[in-house]
Structures are given as C-alpha cells and as structure tokens.
Protein backbone atom coordinates (compact mmCIF):
# COMPACT_ATOMS: atom_id res chain seq x y z
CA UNK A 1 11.94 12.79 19.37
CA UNK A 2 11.48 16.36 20.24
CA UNK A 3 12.04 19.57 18.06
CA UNK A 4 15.89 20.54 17.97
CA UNK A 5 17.07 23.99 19.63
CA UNK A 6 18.33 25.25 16.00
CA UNK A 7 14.64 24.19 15.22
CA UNK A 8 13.16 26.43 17.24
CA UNK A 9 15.27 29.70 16.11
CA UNK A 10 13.94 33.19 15.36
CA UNK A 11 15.63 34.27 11.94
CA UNK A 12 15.72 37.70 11.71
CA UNK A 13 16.36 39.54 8.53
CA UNK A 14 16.52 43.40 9.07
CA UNK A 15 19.12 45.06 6.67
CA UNK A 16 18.85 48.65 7.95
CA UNK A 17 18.34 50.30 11.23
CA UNK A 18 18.10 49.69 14.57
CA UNK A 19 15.40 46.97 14.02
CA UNK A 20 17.43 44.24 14.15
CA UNK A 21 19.36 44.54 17.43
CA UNK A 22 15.87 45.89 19.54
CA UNK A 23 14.31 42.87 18.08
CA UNK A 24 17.21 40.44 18.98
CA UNK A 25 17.30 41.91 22.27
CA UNK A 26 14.31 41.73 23.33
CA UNK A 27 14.35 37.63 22.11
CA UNK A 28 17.30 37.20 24.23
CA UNK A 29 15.61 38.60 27.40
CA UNK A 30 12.60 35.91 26.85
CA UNK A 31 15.10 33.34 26.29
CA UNK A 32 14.48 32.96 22.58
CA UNK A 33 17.11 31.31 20.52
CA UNK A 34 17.78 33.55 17.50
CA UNK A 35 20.57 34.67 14.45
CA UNK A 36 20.69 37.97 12.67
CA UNK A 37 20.82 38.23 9.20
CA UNK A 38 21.43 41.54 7.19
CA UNK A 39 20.25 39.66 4.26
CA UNK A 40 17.80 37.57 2.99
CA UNK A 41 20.06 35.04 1.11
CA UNK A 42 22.31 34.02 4.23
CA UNK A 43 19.00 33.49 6.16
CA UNK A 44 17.75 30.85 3.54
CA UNK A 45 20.83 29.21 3.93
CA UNK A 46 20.69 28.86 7.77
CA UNK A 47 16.71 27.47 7.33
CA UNK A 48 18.28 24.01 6.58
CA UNK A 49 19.54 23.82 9.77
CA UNK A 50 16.41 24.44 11.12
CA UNK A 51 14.08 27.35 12.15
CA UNK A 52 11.06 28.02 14.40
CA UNK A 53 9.92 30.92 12.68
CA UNK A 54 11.47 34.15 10.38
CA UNK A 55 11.12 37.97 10.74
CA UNK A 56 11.97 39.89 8.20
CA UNK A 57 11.23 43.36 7.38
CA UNK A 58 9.91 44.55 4.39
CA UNK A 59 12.87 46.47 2.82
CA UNK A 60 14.40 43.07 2.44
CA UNK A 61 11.71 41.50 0.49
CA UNK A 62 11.89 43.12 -3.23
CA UNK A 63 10.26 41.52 -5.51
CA UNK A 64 13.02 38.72 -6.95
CA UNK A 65 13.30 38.01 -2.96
CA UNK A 66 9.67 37.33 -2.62
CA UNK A 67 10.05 34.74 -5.36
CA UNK A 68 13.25 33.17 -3.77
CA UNK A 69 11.12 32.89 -0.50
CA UNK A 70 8.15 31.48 -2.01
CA UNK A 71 10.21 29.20 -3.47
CA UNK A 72 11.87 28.11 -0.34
CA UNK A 73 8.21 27.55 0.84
CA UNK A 74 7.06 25.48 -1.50
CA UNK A 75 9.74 23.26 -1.25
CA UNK A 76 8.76 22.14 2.51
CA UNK A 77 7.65 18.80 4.03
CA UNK A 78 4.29 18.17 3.98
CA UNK A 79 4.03 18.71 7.63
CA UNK A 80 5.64 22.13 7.63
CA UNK A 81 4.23 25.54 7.60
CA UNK A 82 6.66 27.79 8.77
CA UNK A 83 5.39 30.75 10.47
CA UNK A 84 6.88 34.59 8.81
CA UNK A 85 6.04 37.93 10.60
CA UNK A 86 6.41 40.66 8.39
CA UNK A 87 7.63 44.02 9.62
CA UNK A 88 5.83 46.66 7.88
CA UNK A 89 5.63 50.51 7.92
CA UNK A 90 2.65 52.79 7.47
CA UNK A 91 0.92 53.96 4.42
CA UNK A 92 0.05 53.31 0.96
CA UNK A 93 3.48 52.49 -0.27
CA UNK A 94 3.37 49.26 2.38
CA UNK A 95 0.18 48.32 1.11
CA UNK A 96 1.26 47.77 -2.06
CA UNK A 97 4.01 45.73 -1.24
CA UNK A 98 1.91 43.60 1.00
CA UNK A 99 -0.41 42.35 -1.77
CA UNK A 100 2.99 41.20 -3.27
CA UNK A 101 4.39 39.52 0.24
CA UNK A 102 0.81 37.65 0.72
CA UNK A 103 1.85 34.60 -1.34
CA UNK A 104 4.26 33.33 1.55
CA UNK A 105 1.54 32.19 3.71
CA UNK A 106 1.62 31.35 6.70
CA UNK A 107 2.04 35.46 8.10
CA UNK A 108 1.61 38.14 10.08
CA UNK A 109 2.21 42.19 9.52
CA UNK A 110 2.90 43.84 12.74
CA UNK A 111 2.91 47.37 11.74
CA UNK A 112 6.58 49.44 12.96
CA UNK A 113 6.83 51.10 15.36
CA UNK A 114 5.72 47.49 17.84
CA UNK A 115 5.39 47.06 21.29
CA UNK A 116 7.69 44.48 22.81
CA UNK A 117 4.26 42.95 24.64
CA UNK A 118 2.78 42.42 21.05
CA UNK A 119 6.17 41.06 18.97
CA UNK A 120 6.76 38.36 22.17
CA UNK A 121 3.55 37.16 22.44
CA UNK A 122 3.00 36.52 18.80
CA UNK A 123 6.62 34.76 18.43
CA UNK A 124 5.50 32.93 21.39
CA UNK A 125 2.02 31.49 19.78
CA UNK A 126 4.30 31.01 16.10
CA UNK A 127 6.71 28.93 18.29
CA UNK A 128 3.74 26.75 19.42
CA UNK A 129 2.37 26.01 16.49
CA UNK A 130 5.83 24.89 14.91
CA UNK A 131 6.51 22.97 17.60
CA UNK A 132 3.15 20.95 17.01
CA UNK A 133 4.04 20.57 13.51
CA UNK A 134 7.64 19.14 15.21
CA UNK A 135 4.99 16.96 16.72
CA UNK A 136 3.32 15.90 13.51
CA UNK A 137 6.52 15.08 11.87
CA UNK A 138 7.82 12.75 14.67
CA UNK A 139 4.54 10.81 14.60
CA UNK A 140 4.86 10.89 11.20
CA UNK A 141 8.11 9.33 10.86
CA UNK A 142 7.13 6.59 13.63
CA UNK A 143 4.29 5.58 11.54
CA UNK A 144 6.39 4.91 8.72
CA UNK A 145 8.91 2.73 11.20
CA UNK A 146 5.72 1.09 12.35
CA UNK A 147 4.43 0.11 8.68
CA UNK A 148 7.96 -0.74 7.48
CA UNK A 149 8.75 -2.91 10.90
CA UNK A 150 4.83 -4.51 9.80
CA UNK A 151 6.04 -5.24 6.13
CA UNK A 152 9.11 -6.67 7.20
CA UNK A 153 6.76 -9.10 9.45
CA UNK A 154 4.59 -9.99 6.77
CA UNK A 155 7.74 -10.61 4.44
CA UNK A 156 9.01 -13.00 7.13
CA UNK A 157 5.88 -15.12 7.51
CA UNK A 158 5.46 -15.04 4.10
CA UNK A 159 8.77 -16.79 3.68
CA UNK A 160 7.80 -19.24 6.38
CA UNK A 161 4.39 -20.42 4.63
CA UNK A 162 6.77 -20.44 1.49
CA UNK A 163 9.32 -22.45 3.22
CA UNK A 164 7.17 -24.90 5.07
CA UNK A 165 5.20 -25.50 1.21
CA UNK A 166 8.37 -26.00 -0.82
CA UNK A 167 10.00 -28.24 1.94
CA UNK A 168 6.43 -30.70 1.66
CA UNK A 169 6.56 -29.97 -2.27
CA UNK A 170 10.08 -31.32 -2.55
CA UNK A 171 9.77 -33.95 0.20
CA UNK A 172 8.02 -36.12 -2.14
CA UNK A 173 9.67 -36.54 -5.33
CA UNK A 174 13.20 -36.76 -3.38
CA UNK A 175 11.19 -39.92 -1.08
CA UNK A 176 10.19 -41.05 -4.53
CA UNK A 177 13.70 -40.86 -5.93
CA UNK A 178 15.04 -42.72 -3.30
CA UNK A 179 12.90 -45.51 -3.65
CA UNK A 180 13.74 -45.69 -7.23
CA UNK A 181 17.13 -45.59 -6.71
CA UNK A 182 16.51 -48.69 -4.73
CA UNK A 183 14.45 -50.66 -6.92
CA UNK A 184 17.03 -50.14 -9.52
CA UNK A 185 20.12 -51.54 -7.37
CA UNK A 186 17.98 -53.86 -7.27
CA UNK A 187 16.32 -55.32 -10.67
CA UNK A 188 18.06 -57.63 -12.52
CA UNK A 189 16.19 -56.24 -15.65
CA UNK A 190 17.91 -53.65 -17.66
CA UNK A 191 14.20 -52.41 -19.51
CA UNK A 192 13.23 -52.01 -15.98
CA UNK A 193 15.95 -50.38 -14.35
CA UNK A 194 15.68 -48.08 -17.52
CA UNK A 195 11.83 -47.51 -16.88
CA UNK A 196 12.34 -46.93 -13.20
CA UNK A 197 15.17 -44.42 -14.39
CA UNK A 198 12.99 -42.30 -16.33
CA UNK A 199 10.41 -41.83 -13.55
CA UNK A 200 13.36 -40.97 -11.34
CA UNK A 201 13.95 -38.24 -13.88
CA UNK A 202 10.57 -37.40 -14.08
CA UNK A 203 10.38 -36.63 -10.87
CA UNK A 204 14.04 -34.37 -10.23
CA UNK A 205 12.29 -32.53 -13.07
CA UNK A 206 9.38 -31.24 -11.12
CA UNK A 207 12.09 -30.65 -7.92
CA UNK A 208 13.82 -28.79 -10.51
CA UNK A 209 10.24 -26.62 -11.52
CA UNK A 210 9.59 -25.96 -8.02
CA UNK A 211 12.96 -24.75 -7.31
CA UNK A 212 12.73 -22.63 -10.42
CA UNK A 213 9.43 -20.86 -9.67
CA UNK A 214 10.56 -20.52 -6.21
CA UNK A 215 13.44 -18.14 -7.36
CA UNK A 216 11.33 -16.21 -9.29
CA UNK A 217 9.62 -14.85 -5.99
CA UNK A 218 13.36 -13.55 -4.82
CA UNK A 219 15.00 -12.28 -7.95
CA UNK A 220 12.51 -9.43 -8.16
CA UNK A 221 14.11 -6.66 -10.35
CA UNK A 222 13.19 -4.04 -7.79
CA UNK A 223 11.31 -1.80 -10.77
CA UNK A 224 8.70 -2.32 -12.42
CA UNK A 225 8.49 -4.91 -15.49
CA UNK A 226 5.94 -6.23 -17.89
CA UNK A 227 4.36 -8.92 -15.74
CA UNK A 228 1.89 -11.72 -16.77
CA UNK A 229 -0.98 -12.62 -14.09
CA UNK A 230 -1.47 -16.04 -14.89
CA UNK A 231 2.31 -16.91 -15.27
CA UNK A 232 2.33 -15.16 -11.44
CA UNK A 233 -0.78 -17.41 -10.56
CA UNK A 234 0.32 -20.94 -11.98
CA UNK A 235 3.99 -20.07 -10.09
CA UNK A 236 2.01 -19.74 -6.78
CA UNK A 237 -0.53 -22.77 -7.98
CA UNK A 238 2.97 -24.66 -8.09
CA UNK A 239 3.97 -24.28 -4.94
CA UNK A 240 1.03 -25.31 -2.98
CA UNK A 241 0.43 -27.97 -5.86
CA UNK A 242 1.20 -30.51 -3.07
CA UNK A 243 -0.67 -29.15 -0.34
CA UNK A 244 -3.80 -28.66 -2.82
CA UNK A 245 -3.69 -32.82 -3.75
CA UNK A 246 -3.12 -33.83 -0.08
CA UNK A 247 -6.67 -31.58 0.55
CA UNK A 248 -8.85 -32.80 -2.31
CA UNK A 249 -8.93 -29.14 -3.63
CA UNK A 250 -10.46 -29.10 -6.95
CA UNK A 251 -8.43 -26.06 -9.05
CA UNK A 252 -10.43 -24.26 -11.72
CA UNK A 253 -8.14 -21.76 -13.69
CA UNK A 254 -9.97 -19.70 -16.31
CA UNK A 255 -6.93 -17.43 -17.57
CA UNK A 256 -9.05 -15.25 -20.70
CA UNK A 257 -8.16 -12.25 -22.27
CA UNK A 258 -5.32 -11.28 -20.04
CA UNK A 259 -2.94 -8.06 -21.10
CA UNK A 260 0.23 -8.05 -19.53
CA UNK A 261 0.74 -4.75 -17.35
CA UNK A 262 3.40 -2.98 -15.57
CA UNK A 263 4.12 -3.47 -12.17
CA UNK A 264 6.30 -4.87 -9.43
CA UNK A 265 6.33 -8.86 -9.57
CA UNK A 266 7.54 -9.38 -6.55
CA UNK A 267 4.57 -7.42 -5.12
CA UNK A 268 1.92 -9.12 -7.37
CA UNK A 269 3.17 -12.70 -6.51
CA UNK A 270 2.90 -11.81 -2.90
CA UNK A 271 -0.96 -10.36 -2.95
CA UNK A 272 -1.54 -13.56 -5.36
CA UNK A 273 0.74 -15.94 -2.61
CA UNK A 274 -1.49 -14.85 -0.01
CA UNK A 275 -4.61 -14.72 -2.06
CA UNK A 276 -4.27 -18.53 -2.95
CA UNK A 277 -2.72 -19.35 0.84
CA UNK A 278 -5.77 -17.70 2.77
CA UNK A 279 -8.23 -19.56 -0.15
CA UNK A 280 -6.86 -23.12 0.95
CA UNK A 281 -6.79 -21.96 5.00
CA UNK A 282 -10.29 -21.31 4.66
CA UNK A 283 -11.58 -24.68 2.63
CA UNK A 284 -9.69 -27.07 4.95
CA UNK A 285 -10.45 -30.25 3.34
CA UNK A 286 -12.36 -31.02 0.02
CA UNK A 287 -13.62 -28.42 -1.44
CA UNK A 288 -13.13 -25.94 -4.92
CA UNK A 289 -10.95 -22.75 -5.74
CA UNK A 290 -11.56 -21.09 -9.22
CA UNK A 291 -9.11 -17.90 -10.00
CA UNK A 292 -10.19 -16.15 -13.14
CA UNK A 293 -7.84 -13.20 -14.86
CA UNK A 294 -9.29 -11.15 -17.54
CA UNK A 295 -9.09 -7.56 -19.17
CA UNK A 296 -10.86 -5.42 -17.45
CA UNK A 297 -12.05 -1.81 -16.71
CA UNK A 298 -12.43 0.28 -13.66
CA UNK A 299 -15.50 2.23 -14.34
CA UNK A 300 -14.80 4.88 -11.86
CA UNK A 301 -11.81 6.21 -12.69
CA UNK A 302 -12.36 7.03 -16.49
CA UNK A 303 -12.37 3.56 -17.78
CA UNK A 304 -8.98 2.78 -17.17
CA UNK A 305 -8.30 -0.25 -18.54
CA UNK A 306 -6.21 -3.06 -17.02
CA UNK A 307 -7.00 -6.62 -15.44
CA UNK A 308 -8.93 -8.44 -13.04
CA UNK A 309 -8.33 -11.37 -10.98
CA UNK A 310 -10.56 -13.05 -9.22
CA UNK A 311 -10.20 -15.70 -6.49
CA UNK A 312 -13.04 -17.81 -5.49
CA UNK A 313 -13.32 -20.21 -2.90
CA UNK A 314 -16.11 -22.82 -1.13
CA UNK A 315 -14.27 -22.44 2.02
CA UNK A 316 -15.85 -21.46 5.70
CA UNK A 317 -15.98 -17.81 4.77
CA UNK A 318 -15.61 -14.24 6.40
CA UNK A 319 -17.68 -13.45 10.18
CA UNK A 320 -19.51 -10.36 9.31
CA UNK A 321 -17.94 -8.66 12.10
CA UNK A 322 -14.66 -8.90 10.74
CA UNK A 323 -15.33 -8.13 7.17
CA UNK A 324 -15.19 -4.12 7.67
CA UNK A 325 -12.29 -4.46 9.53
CA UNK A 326 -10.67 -6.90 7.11
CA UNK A 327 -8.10 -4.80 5.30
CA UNK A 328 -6.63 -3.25 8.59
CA UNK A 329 -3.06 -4.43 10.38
CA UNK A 330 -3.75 -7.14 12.62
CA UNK A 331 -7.46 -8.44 11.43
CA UNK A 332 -7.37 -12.34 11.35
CA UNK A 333 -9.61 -14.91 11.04
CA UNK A 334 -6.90 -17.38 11.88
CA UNK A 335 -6.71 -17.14 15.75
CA UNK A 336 -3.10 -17.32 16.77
CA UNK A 337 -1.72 -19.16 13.49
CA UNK A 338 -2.44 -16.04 11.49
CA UNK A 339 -0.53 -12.38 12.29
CA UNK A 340 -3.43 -10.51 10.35
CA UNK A 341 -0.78 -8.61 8.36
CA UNK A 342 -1.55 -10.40 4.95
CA UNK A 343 -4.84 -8.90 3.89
CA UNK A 344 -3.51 -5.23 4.92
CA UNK A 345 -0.33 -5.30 3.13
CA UNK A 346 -1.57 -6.92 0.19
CA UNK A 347 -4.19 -3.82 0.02
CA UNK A 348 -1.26 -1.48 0.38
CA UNK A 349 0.38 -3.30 -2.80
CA UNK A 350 -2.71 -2.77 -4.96
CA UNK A 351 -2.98 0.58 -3.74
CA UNK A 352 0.54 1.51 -4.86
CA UNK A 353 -0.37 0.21 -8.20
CA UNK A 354 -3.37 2.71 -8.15
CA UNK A 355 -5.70 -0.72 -7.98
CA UNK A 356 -8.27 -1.61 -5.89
CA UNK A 357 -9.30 -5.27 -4.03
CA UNK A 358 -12.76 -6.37 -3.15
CA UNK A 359 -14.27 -9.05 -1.59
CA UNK A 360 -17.70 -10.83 -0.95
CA UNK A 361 -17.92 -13.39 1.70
CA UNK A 362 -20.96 -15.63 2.81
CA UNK A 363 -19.99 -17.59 6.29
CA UNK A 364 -23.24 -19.50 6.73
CA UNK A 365 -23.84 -23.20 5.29
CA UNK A 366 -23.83 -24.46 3.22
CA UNK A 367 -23.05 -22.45 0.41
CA UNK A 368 -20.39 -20.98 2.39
CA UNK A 369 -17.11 -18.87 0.71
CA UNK A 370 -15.46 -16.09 -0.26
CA UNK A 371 -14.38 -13.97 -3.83
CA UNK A 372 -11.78 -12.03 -4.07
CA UNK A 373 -11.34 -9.22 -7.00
CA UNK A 374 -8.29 -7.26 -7.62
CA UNK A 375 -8.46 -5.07 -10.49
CA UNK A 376 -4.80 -4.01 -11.58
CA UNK A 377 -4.42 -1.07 -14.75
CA UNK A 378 -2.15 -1.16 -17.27
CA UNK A 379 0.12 0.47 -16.21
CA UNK A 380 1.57 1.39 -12.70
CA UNK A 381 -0.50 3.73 -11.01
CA UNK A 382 -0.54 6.05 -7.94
CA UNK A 383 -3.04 7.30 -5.53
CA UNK A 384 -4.94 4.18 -6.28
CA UNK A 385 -8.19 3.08 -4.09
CA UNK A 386 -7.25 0.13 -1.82
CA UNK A 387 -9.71 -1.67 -0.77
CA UNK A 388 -13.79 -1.99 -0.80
CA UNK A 389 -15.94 -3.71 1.42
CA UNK A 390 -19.15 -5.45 -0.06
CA UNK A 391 -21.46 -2.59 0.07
CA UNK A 392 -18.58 0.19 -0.46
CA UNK A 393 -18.09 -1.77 -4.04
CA UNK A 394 -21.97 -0.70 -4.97
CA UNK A 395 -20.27 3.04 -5.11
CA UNK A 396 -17.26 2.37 -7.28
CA UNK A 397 -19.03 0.45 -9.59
CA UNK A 398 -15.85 -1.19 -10.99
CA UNK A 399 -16.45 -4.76 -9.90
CA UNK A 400 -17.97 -5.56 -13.61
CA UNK A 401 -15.91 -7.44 -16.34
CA UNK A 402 -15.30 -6.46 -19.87
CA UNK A 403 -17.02 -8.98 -21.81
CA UNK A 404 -18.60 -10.99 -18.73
CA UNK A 405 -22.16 -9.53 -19.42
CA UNK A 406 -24.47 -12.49 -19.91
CA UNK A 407 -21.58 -15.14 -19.42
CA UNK A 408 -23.28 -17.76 -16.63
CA UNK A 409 -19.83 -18.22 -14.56
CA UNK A 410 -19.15 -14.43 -14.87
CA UNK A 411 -18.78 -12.06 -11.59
CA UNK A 412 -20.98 -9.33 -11.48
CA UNK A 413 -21.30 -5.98 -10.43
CA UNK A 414 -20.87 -5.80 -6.77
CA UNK A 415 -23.98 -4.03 -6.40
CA UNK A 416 -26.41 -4.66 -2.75
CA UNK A 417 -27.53 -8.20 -1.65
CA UNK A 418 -28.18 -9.67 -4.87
CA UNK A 419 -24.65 -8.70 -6.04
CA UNK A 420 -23.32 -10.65 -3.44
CA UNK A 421 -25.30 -14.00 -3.74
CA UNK A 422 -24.72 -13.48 -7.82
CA UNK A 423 -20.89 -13.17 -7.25
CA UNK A 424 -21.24 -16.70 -5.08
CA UNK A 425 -23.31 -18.68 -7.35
CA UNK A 426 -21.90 -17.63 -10.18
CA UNK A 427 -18.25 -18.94 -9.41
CA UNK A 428 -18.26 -21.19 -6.49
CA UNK A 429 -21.63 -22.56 -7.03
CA UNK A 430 -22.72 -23.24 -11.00
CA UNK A 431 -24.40 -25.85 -9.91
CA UNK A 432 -26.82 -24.42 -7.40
CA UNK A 433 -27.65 -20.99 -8.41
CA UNK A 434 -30.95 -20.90 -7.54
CA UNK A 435 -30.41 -22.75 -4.08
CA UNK A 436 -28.26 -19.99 -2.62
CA UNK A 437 -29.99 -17.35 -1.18
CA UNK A 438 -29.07 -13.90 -0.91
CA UNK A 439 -26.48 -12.34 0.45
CA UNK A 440 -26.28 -9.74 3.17
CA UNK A 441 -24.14 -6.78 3.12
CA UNK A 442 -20.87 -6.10 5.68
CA UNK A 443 -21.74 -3.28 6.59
C-alpha cells in the first residue's frame, strides 16, 4: 500500500493577501496536489482526510490556534510527524510569535517575501519525508497482519495438540465402559453387575472432568479475571494425564504460597499448555517434570510482587545454538513436527502481562533438562520484559523466590554458570547435586 493522493496534499492556510493564490499557483505548476483554506479551523477538518504537509502563515496562528494545532499534533499515530512551514514576516514582532509557534514541531519559517526556488524545493523534501513515514505505517500495519496471521497459527496447532490429547484421554474410559457394559449383560450376579456398574460410573466421571476442564480453555471471558495458577496447571496436568502414564512421567507439583492475580486465563492456560506440552516432547519416555508456583517478587522493577511458576524437566534439553534464538517466531527444536510459534507467542503473553519468562537448559548427559520461570505480578501489567536468556537473567536479577533462600529444592538466582547448574540440581536432580557439573551460559 502506497500513500493516498489526498495524503500527499499541501494545506494552505493564508487568511489575507495575495499569499494564498501565489502559493497555490506556483504548487499547481509543479504538479502539487493542494486546498486553500482562509482559516485555520476548516483546514483541521480536511487533515483527516489526509495531508502531506500544511502552510500556514502566521496571522492565522493566534495564540488559542496554536493550542488547537498542537493539539491536533499530539493526537497523531505514532508513525506520523507531519511537516508545517510557517510563513513569517520580518522583525521583532515575528520573533515573538515564533517562540510561541515552536511547540508544533516538526517546522520550518521561510521568511515573506520567498522565492518560488526556495518554497518548492522545501515542499518537495517535506513531501519525502511524509511519504517515508507513509512507508513506515504500511510496514507497520503488515507486521501486525503478520503477528496476528502467526497467533492465529499457534491458536490452531494449539487446538490440534489439544484435540489429539483429549481424543487419547477419552479413548480410554469410553473402551473401558464398553467392556463393562459387556461384562454386565453378561453376569448372572446382581453384586457384580452392581460392582462393575460403579466402575462404569467411575470412569464417565473422569470423561465428564476432562470434558469440563477442556471447556474452560474456550469459555475465556475475553477480560481479565482473578485467575489461580495451579487450578490453570492441574487443568492442563489433566489433559495430558493420559499421555503422562503411557510415558512413565513422574509429576511433582509443589503449589506453595500462591496469590491469585489478574490476568487473561485463556492466555495463561495457553503459555502453561505449551509449557507442560514442550516439557513431555522433550523427556520422551521415563523421566520427571516438577512445576512449582509460589509468591514471588521481581526485583527489578521495584519489587513488584506477584507469582512464579516454574517448570522443570529431565528431558533432552535446549542446543546452545538455539537457546538465544529461542523466544523468536519460527525457533524449534522439533524438526518438522514443531511450527516454532509456541515459545514466541507464549513470551508475547507474559509480556502483555508486564511479566517476564526465563529459562536454563543443559543438553549434555546425563543430567540433561530444562527450567522454565515465568514470573506473573499481581496485577495486569504493561510494557512488561518478555523474555531472558540464561546469562541476560544475571542482569534482571528477578529469578529469586520469596521465601526459597536456603530451601534445598528451591530455584535460585539465575546468576552465571553456577546459577545454572544450581537451578538443575536443585529441581530436576535432588538426588545428585553434587554430580552435576556446571553449567555454561547461552550466550
């Protein structure tokens, strides 16, 4: 998308004189698109429909103008600086009022009486530089088609993974039900038709739970609410409860202190959804994931106060080469089953809730894994940092837990080499902390 033709127009505001029609001539002869104005107020009103740049002489800017027009400035896109040329007349009186017309900006005074050479080639290089902001706003807007058209993707597979886990998850009690069902046509024995009844029930029951945590990832209010992280963890831990059995995955929850906090749900289950889902990709077969929550500060932004999770797992671990990288659109360590779009919008989520997400990785046997830590405030945040990279955490210094300080299984700071091997052995490893060894940094 290029700029418009009404985007490009010269506004010219010249209430008295001649001024007007020598400048609007002259504009026509270069092929300029412009509209005369005998007043400021009608000129403001045109702007919506677009303008390249405005000149205006300095009769028409009193003082209650100059505010109208600052105004009218300060209310543009972030991208837009539009360009004003000021026509001015000699002496101390114009002086004056140009300390009062400098708060508009982005301007020039070309002093009256001008030569045509100088008003045409300084409307010319004011008509370049709007049309590169033009420029900056298309590529602008395509970025945020781009991000949304990525979000949507990652929605979409998201759904899949959630499909494919609930279809496994309910697979199994419905088999089970129908073999029930069977064993009761059956029996001849009404204590055991009765007994094979109840673990019929049993079992619709936890198609039932599944069904109902399921719904809670859909019916997201669409504002934020008071949210609870480990109700938001055990709904995810239910739907890959299957998967986790059929892998020998040992679960370790350690839900402390935990706040609730303000935020979007929906979001949250997603990070924690993809969290958990990348945690069991990366331990295969046999192996443990521990997921901690716990009040929490974030050192480096004023002790604010909110939550941490943390999600630990003896799985294969991150490729230093990757782990820089690891928060950016299209970063996998998946090959072609992954899209590399869960790790980057999942750091855009925390980010809107002014959060950040770390993580420490080891990749080489065989104290292999990875630890993920999202700290979440209170409250719902903006502007937030979104993620750190094992070395960038020893600058925020908000990796540490309230409370955690001299706890053996605790995660702490994320500070150099012997952060990382700590933040290992201390949740994935109890058992072998002095085994381990260090810890190098992604840098």
């Amino acid at each position: 998308m290029t700029a418009k033709v009404d985007e490009l127009r010269v506004l010219v505001v010249a209430p008295t004189g001649r001024d007007g029609d020598l400048i609007c001539s002259l504009l026509g002869d270069h092929d300029i698109s412009y509209l005369l104005f005998s007043n400021s107020q009608k000129a403001r009103i045109e702007m919506e429909a677009g303008a390249g740049i405005v000149i205006i002489a300095e009769e028409a800017l009193p003082q209650s103008e100059i505010e109208l027009w600052m105004a009218e400035v300060a209310g543009q896109s972030s991208w837009s600086e539009l360009f004003f040329i000021l026509l001015t007349m000699p002496g101390e009186r114009s002086r004056r009022r140009m300390l009062a017309q400098q708060p508009l900006g982005n301007m020039v005074l070309l002093e009256r009486p001008i030569r045509p050479e100088t008003l045409i080639s300084t409307v010319h290089a004011a008509l370049r530089s709007r049309r590169r902001q033009y420029e900056m706003r298309d590529q602008l807007v395509a970025a945020r088609l781009a991000e949304a058209a990525l979000r949507k993707s990652e929605k979409l597979v998201v759904a899949g993974r959630l499909a494919l886990s609930i279809s496994h998850e309910i697979n199994n009690p419905l088999a089970a039900v129908t073999n029930l069902l069977y064993l009761i046509g059956t029996s001849s024995s009404l204590p055991e038709a009765k007994g094979l009844a109840e673990i019929a029930a049993q079992e619709l029951a936890r198609v039932a739970e599944i069904v109902s945590q399921t719904l809670r990832f859909y019916r997201d209010p669409g504002k934020p609410t008071v949210v609870h992280i480990d109700e938001i963890v055990n709904s995810a831990l239910t739907l890959y409860r299957g998967r986790l059995a059929s892998a020998d995955i040992v679960i370790e929850r350690d839900f402390r202190d935990c706040s609730p906090i303000i935020a979007m749900s929906g979001e949250l289950r997603q990070v924690t959804l993809n969290l958990i889902g990348n945690a069991v990709d990366a331990i295969g077969h046999s192996g443990r994931l521990k997921i901690r929550a716990a009040n929490a500060r974030q050192h480096s932004n004023g002790s604010l106060r909110g939550v941490r999770l943390t999600i630990a797992d003896t799985g294969s671990g991150i490729p230093p080469e990757v782990r820089n990288s690891l928060f950016e659109p299209f970063v996998s360590t998946k090959g072609d089953t992954g899209t590399g779009l869960g790790l980057w919008l999942s750091s855009q989520i925390v980010r809107k809730h002014g959060g950040t997400i770390q993580v420490k990785s080891r990749a080489l046997p065989p104290y292999s894994g990875t630890v993920f830590s999202v700290f979440l405030p209170l409250e719902l945040q903006s502007g937030g940092h979104s993620a750190a990279h094992d070395g960038d955490a020893a600058h925020n210094g908000d990796a540490a837990h309230d409370g955690d300080k001299g706890s053996a299984q605790a995660l702490p700071a994320l500070h150099g080499d012997k952060g990382s091997a700590e933040a290992l052995r201390a949740l994935i490893y109890p058992d072998n902390l002095r085994s381990l060894p260090s810890l190098k940094l992604a840098r």
